[in-house]
Protein backbone atom coordinates (compact mmCIF):
# COMPACT_ATOMS: atom_id res chain seq x y z
CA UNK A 1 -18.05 3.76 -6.56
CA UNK A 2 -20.62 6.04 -7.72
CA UNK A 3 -20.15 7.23 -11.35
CA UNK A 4 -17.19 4.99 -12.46
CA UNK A 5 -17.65 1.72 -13.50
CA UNK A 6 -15.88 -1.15 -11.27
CA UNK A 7 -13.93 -3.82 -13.09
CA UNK A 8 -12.09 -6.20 -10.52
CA UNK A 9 -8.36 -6.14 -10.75
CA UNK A 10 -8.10 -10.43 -9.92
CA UNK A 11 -10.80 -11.68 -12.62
CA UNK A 12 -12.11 -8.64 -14.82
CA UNK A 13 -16.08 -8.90 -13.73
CA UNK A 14 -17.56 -5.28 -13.55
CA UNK A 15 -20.30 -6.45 -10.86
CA UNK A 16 -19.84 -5.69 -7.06
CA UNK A 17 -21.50 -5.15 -3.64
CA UNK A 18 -20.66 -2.58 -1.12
CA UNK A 19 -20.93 -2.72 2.49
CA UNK A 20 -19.25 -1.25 5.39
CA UNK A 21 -18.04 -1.81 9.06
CA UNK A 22 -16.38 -0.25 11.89
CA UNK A 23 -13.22 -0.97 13.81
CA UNK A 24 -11.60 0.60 16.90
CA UNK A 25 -8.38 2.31 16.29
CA UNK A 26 -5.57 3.24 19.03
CA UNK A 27 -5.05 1.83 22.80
CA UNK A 28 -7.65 4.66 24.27
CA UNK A 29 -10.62 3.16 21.65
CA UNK A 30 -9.60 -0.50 22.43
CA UNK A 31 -10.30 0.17 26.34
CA UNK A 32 -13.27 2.05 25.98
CA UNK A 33 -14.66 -0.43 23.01
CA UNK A 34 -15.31 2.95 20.99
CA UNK A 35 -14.78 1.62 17.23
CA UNK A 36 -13.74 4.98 15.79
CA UNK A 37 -12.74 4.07 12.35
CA UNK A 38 -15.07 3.46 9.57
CA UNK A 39 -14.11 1.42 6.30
CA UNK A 40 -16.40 0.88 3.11
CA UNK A 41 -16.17 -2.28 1.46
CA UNK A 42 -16.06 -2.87 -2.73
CA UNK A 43 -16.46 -7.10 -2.91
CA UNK A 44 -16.58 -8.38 -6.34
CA UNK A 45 -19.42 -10.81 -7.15
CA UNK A 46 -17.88 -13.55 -8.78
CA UNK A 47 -14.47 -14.14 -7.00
CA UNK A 48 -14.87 -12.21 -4.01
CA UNK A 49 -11.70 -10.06 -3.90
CA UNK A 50 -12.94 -6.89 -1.79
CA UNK A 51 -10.99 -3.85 -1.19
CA UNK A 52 -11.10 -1.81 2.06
CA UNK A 53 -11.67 2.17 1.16
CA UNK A 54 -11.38 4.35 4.72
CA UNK A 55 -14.41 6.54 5.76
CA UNK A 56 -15.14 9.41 7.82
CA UNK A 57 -16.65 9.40 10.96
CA UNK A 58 -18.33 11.88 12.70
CA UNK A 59 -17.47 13.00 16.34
CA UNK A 60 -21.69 12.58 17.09
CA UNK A 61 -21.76 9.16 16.10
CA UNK A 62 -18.23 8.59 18.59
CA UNK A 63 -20.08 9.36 21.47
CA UNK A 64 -23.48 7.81 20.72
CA UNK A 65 -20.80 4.61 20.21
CA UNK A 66 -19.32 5.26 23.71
CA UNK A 67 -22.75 5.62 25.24
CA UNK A 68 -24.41 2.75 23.72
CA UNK A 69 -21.13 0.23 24.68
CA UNK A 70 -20.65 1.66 28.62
């Protein structure tokens, strides 16, 4: 969200917070617990509507993933 100013589309506030998390995507990433899909998070502060915005990953933090979970 950096240089545009947020205003949420359910109740008009302009403040937010922004997170992120990680998911596994496909059946080879589900058996090997490898979550291989990254999403950033935009959560409005006053009614909580958050919208999902997909980001990349890198191939070097895939394996360190894989390692870390075998």
């Amino acid at each position: 969200m950096d240089n545009k100013q947020y205003v949420c589309p359910k109740c008009g506030n302009q403040s937010y917070t922004q997170d992120q998390f990680q998911a596994t995507g496909g059946t080879f990433a589900k058996l090997t617990n490898i979550q291989n899909k990254r999403f950033i998070t935009i959560s409005c502060e006053r009614c909580g509507y958050t919208e999902l915005y997909k980001a990349q990953t890198s191939s070097g933090m895939n394996v360190l993933d894989f390692l870390m979970n075998s």
